[in-house]
Structure formats: structure tokens, C-alpha cells
PDB file of N, CA and C in Angstrom:
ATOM      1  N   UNK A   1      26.211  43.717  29.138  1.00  0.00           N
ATOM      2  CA  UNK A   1      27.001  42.685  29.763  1.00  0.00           C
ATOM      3  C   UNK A   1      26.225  41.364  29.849  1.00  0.00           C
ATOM      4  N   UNK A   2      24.666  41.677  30.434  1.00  0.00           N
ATOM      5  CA  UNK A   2      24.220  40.213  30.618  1.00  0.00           C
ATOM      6  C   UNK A   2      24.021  39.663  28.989  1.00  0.00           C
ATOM      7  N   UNK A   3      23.874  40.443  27.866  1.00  0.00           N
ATOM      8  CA  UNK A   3      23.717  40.270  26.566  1.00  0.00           C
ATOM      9  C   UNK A   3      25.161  38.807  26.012  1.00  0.00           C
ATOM     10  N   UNK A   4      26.171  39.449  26.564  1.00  0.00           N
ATOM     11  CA  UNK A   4      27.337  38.733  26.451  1.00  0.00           C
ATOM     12  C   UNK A   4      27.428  37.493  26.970  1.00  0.00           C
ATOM     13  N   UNK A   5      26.863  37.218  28.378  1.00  0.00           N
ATOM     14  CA  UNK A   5      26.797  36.088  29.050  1.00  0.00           C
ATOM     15  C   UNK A   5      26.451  35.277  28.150  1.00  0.00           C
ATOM     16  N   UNK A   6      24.850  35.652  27.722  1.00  0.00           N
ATOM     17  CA  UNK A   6      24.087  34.747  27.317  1.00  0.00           C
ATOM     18  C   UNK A   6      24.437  34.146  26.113  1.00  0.00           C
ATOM     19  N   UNK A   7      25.402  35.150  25.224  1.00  0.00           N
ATOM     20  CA  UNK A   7      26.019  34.755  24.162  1.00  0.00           C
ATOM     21  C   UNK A   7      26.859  34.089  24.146  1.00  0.00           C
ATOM     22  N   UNK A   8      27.822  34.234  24.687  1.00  0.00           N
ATOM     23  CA  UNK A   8      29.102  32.771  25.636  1.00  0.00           C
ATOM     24  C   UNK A   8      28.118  31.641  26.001  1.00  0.00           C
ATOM     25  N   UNK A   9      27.309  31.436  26.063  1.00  0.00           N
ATOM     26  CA  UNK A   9      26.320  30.557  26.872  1.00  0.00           C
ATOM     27  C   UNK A   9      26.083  29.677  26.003  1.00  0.00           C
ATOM     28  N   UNK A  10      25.120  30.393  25.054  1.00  0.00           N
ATOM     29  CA  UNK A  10      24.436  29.667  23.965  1.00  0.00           C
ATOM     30  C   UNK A  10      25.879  28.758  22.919  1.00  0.00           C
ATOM     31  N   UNK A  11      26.511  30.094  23.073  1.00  0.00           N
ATOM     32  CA  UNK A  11      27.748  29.269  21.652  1.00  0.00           C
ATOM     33  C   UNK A  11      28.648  27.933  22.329  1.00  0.00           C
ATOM     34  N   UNK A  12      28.747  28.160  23.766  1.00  0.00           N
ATOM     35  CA  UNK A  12      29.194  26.816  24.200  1.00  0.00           C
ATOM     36  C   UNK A  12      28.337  25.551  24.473  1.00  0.00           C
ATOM     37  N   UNK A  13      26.792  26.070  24.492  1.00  0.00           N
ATOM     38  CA  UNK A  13      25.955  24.964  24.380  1.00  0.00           C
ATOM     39  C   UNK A  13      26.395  24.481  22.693  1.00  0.00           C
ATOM     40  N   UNK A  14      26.080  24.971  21.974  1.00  0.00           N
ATOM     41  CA  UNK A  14      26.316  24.558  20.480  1.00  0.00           C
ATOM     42  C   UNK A  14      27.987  23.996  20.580  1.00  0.00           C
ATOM     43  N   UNK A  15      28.602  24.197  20.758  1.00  0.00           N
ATOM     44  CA  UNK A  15      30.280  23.592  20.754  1.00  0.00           C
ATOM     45  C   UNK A  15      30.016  22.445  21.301  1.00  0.00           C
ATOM     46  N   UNK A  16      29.536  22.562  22.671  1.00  0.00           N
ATOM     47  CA  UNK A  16      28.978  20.891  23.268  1.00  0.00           C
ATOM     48  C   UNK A  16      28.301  19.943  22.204  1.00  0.00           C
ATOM     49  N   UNK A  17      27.132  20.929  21.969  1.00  0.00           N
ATOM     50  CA  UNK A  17      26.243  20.003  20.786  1.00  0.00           C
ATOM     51  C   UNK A  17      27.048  19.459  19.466  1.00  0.00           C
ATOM     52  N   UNK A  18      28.455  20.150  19.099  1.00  0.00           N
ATOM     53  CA  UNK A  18      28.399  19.489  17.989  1.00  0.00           C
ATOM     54  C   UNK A  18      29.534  18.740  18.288  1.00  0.00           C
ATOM     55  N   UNK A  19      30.546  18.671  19.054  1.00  0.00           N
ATOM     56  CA  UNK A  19      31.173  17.989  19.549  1.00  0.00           C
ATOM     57  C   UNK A  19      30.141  16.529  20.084  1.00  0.00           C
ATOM     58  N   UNK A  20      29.551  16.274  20.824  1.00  0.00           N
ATOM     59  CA  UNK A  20      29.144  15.482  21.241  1.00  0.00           C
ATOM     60  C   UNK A  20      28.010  14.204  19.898  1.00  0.00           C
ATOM     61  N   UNK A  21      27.911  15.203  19.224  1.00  0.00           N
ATOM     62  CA  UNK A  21      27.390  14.772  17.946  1.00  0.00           C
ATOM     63  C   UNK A  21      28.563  14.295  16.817  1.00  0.00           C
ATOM     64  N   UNK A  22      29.402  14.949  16.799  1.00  0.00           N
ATOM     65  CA  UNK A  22      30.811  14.184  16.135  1.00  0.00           C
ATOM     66  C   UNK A  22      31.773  13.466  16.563  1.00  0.00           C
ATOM     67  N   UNK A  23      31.899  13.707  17.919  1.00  0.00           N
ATOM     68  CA  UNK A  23      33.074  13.148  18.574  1.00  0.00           C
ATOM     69  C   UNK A  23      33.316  11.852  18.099  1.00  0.00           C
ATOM     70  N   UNK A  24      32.275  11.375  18.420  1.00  0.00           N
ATOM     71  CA  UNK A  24      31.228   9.790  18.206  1.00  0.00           C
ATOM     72  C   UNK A  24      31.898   8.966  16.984  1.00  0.00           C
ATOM     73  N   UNK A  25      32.210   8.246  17.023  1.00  0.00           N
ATOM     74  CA  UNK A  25      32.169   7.216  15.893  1.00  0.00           C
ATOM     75  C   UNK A  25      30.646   6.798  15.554  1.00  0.00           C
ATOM     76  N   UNK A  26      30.631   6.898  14.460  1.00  0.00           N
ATOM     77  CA  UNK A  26      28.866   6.681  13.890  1.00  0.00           C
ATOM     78  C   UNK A  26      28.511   5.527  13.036  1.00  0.00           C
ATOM     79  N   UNK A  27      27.909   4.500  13.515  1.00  0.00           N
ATOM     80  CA  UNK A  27      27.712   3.454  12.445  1.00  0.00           C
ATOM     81  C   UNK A  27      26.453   3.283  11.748  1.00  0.00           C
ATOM     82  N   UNK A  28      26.421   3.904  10.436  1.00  0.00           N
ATOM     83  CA  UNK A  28      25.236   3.631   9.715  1.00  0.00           C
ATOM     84  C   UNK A  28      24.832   2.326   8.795  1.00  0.00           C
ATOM     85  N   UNK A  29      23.432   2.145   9.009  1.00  0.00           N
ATOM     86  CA  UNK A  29      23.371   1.061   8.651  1.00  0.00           C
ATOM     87  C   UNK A  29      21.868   1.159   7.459  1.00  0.00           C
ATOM     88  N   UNK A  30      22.006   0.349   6.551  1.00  0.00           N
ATOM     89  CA  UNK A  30      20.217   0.295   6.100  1.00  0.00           C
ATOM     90  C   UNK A  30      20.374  -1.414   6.477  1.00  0.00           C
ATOM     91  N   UNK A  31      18.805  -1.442   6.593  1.00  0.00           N
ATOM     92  CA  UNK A  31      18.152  -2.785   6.905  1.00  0.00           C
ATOM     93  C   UNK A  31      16.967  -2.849   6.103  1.00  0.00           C
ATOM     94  N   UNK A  32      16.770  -3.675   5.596  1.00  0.00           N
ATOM     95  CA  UNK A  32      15.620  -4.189   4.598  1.00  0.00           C
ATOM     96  C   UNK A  32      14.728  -5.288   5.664  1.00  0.00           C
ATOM     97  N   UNK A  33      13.478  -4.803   5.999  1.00  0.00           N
ATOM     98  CA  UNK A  33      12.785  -6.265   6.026  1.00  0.00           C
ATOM     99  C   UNK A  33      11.411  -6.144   5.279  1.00  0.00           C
ATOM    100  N   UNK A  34      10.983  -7.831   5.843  1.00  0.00           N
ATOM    101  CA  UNK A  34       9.784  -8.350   4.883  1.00  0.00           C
ATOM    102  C   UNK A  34       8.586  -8.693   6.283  1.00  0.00           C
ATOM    103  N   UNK A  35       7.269  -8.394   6.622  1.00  0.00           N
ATOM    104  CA  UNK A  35       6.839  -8.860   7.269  1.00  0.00           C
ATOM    105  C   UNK A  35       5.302  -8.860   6.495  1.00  0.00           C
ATOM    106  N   UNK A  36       4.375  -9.843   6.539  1.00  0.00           N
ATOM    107  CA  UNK A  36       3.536 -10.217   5.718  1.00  0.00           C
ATOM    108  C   UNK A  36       3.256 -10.148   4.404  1.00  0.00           C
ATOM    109  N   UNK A  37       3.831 -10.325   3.845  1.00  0.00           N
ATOM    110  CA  UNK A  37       4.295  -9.863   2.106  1.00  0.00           C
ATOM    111  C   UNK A  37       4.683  -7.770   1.831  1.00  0.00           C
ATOM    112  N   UNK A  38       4.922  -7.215   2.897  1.00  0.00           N
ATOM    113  CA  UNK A  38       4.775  -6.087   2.915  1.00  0.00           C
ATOM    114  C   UNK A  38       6.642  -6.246   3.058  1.00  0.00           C
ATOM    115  N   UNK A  39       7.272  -4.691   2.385  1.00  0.00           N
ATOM    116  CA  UNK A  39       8.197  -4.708   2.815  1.00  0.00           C
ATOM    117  C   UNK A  39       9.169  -3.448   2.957  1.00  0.00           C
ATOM    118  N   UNK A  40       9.942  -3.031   3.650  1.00  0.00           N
ATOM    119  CA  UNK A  40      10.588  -1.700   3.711  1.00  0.00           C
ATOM    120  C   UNK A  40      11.874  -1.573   4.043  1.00  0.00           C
ATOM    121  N   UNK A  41      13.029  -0.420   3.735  1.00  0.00           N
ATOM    122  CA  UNK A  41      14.023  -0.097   4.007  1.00  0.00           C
ATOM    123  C   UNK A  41      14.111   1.171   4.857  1.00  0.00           C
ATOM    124  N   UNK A  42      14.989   1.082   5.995  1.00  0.00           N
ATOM    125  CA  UNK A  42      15.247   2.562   6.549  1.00  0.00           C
ATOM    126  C   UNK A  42      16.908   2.356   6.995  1.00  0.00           C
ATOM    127  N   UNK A  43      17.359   3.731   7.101  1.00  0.00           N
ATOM    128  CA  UNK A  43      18.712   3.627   7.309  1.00  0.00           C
ATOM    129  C   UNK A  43      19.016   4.719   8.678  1.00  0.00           C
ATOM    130  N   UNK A  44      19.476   3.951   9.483  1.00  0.00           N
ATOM    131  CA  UNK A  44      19.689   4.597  11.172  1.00  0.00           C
ATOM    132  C   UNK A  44      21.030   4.755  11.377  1.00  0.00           C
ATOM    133  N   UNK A  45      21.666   5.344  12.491  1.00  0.00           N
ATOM    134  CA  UNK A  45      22.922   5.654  12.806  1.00  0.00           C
ATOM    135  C   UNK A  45      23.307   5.533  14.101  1.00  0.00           C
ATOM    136  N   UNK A  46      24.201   4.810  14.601  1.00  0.00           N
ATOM    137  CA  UNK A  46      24.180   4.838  16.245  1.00  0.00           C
ATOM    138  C   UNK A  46      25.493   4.582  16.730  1.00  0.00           C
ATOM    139  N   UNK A  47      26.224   4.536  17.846  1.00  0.00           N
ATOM    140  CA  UNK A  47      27.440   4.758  18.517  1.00  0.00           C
ATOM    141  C   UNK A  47      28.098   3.052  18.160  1.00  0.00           C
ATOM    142  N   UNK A  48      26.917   2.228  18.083  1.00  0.00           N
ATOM    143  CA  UNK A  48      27.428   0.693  18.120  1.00  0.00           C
ATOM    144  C   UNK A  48      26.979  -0.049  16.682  1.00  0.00           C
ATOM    145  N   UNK A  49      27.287  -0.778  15.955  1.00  0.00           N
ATOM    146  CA  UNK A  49      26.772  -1.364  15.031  1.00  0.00           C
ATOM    147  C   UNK A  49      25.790  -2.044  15.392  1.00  0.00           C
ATOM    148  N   UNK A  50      24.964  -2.965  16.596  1.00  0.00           N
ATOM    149  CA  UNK A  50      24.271  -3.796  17.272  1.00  0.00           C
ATOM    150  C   UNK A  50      23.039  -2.711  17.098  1.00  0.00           C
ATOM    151  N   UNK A  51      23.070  -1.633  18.044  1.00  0.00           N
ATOM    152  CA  UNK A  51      22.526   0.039  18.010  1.00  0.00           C
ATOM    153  C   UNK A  51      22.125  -0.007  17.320  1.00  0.00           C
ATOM    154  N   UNK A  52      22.511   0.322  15.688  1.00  0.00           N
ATOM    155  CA  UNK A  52      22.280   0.578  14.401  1.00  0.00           C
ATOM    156  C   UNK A  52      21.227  -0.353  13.558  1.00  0.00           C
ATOM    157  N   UNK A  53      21.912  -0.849  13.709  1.00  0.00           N
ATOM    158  CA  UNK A  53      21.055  -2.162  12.997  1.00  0.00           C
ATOM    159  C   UNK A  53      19.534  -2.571  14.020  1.00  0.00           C
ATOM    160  N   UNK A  54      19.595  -2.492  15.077  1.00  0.00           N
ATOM    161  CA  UNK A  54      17.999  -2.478  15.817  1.00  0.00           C
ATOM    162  C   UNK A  54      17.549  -0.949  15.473  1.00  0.00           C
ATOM    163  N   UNK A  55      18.155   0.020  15.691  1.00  0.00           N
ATOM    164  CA  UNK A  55      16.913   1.090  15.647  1.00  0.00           C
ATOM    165  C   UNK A  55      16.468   0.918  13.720  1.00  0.00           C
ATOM    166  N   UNK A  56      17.349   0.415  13.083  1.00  0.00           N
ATOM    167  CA  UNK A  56      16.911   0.829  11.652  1.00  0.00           C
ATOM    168  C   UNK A  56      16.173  -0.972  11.187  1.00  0.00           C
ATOM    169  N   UNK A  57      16.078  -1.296  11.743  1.00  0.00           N
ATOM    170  CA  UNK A  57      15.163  -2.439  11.945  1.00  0.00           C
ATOM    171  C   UNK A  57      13.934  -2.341  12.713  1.00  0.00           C
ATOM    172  N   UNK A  58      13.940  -1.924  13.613  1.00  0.00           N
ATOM    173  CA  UNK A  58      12.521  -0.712  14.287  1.00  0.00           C
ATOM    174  C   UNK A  58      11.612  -0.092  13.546  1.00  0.00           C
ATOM    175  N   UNK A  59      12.812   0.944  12.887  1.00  0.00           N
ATOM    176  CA  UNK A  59      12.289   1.996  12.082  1.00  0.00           C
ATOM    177  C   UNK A  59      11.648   1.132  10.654  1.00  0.00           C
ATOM    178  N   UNK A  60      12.468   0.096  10.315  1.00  0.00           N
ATOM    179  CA  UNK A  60      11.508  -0.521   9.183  1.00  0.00           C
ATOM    180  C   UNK A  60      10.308  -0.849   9.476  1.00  0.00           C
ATOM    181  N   UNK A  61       9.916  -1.405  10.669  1.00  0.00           N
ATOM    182  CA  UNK A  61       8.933  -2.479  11.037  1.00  0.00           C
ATOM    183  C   UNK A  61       7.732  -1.534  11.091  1.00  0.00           C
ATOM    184  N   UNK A  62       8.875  -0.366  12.018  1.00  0.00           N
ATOM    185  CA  UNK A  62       7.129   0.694  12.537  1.00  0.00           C
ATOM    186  C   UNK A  62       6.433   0.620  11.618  1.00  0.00           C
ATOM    187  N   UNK A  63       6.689   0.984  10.197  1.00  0.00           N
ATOM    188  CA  UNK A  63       5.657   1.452   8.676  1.00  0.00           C
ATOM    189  C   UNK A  63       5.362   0.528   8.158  1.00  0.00           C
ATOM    190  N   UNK A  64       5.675  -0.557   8.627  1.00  0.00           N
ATOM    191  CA  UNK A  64       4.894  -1.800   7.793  1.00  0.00           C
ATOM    192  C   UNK A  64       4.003  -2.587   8.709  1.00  0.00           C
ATOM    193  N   UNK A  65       4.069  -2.166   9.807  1.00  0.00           N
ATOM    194  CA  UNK A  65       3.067  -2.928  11.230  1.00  0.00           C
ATOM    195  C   UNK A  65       1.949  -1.940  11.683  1.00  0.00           C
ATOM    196  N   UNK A  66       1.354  -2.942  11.885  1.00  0.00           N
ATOM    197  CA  UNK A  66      -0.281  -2.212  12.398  1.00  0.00           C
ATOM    198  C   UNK A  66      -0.289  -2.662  14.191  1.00  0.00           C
ATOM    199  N   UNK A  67       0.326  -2.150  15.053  1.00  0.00           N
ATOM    200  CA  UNK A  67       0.376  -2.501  16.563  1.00  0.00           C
ATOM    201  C   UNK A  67       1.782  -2.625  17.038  1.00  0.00           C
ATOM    202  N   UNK A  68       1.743  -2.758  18.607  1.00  0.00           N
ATOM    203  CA  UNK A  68       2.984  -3.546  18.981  1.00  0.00           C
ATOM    204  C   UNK A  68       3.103  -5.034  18.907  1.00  0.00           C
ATOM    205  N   UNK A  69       2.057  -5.936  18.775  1.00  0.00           N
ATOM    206  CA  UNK A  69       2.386  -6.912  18.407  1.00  0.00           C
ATOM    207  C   UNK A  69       3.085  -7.578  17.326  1.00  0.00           C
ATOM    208  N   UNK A  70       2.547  -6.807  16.187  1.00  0.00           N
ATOM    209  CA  UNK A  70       3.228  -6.938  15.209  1.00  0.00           C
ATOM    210  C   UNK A  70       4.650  -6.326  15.040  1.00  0.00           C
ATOM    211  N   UNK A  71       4.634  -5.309  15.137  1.00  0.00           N
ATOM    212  CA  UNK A  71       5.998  -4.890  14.991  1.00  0.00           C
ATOM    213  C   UNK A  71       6.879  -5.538  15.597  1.00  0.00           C
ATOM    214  N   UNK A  72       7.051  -6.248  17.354  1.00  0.00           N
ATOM    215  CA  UNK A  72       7.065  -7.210  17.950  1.00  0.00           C
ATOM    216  C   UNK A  72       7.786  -8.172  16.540  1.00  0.00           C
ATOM    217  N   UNK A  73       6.726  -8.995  16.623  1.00  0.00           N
ATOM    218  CA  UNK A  73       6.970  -9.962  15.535  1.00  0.00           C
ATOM    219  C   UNK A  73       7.876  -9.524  14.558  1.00  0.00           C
ATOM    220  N   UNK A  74       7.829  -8.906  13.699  1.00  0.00           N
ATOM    221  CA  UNK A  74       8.324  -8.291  13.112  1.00  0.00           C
ATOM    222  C   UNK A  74       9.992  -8.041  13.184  1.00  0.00           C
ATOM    223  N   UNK A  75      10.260  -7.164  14.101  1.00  0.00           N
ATOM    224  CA  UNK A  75      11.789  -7.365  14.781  1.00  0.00           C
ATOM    225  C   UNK A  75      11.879  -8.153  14.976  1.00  0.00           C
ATOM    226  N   UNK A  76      11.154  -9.937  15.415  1.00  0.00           N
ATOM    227  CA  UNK A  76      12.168 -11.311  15.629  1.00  0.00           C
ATOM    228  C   UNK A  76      12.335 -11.612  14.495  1.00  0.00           C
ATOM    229  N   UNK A  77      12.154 -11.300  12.660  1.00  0.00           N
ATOM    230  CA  UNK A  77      12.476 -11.806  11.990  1.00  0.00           C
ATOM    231  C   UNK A  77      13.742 -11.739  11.710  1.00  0.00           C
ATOM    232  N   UNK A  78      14.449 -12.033  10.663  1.00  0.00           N
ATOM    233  CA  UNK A  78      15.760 -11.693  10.103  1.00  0.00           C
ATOM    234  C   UNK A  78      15.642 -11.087   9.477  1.00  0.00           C
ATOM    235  N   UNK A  79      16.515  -9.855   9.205  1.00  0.00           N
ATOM    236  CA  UNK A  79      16.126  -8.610   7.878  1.00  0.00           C
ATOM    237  C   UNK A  79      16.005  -9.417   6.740  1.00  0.00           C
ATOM    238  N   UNK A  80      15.872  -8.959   5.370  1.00  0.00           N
ATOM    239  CA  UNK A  80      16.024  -9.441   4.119  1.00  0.00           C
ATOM    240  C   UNK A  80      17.643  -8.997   3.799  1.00  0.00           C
ATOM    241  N   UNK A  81      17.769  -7.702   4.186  1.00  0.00           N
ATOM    242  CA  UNK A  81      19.534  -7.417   3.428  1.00  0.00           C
ATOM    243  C   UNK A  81      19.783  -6.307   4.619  1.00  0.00           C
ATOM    244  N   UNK A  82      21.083  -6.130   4.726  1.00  0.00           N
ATOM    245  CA  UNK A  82      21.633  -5.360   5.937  1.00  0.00           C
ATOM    246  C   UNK A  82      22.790  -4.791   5.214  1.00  0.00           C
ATOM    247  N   UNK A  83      22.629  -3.798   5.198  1.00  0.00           N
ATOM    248  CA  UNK A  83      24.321  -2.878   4.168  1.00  0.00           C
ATOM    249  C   UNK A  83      24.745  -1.956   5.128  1.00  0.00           C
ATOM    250  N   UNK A  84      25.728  -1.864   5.597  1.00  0.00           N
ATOM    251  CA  UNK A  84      26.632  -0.960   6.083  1.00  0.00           C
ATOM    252  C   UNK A  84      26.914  -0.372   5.133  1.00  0.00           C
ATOM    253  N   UNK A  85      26.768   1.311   5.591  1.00  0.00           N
ATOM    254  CA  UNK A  85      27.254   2.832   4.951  1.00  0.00           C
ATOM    255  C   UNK A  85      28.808   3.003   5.449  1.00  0.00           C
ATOM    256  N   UNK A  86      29.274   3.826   4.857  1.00  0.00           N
ATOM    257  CA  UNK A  86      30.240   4.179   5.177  1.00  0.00           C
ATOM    258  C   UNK A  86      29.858   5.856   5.917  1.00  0.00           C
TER     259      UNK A  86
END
């Protein structure tokens, strides 16, 4: 019996999990930037397009910056190219 609980348990944690993971409208984005002649693409996903476009602008900067200052810097630039995924 307690075998069962735990099994009802787990499978409605996962129903939550993937519901809450799809429910969502998802906006993916790639962002290209350039920061000291160095340059990179990453592509992020988030509930808001604003969302999207900063974490995958983040995520570019982290691998091309040596600190928080830089990376800092870095995010005030303007990307090089910004493409929305479908």
C-alpha cells in the first residue's frame, strides 16, 4: 500500500513537472555578441521575450568574459544579431 502512495506521488510530481514546463508559452531566442574582438552565440528560452533575450545574452557574455566586470560591460553592449526561434 505505502508502495502505491509513493507511486501516485512521484507520477503527479512529474504531471506537475511537465505541465508546468509546457503550459508556458516559450520564447526562444539566439543572441550573437561581440565584446573585445571576441565573439559568441547562445540560444535561451524564457516565459517573456525581454527574459529571453537577457538570459541568452548572459549566457553569451559568460564565455567570452574574464570577471563580473566584464561581463557587466559586456551585457551593456548591443548584441551583433538577435533571431527569434520559433
Amino acid at each position: 500500500m505505502k508502495i502505491l502512495v509513493v507511486l501516485v506521488c512521484v507520477l503527479a510530481f512529474f504531471g506537475l513537472l511537465a505541465y508546468l514546463t509546457m503550459g508556458q508559452k516559450q520564447y526562444r531566442v539566439e543572441v550573437c555578441v561581440e565584446f573585445q574582438g571576441r565573439k559568441n552565440c547562445r540560444i535561451a528560452a524564457a516565459a517573456t521575450r525581454e527574459a529571453a533575450l537577457r538570459g541568452a545574452t548572459d549566457n553569451a557574455c559568460a564565455t567570452i568574459t574574464s570577471g563580473m566586470t566584464e561581463s557587466m560591460a559586456c551585457g551593456h553592449n548591443p548584441p551583433v544579431s538577435v533571431k527569434y526561434l520559433d
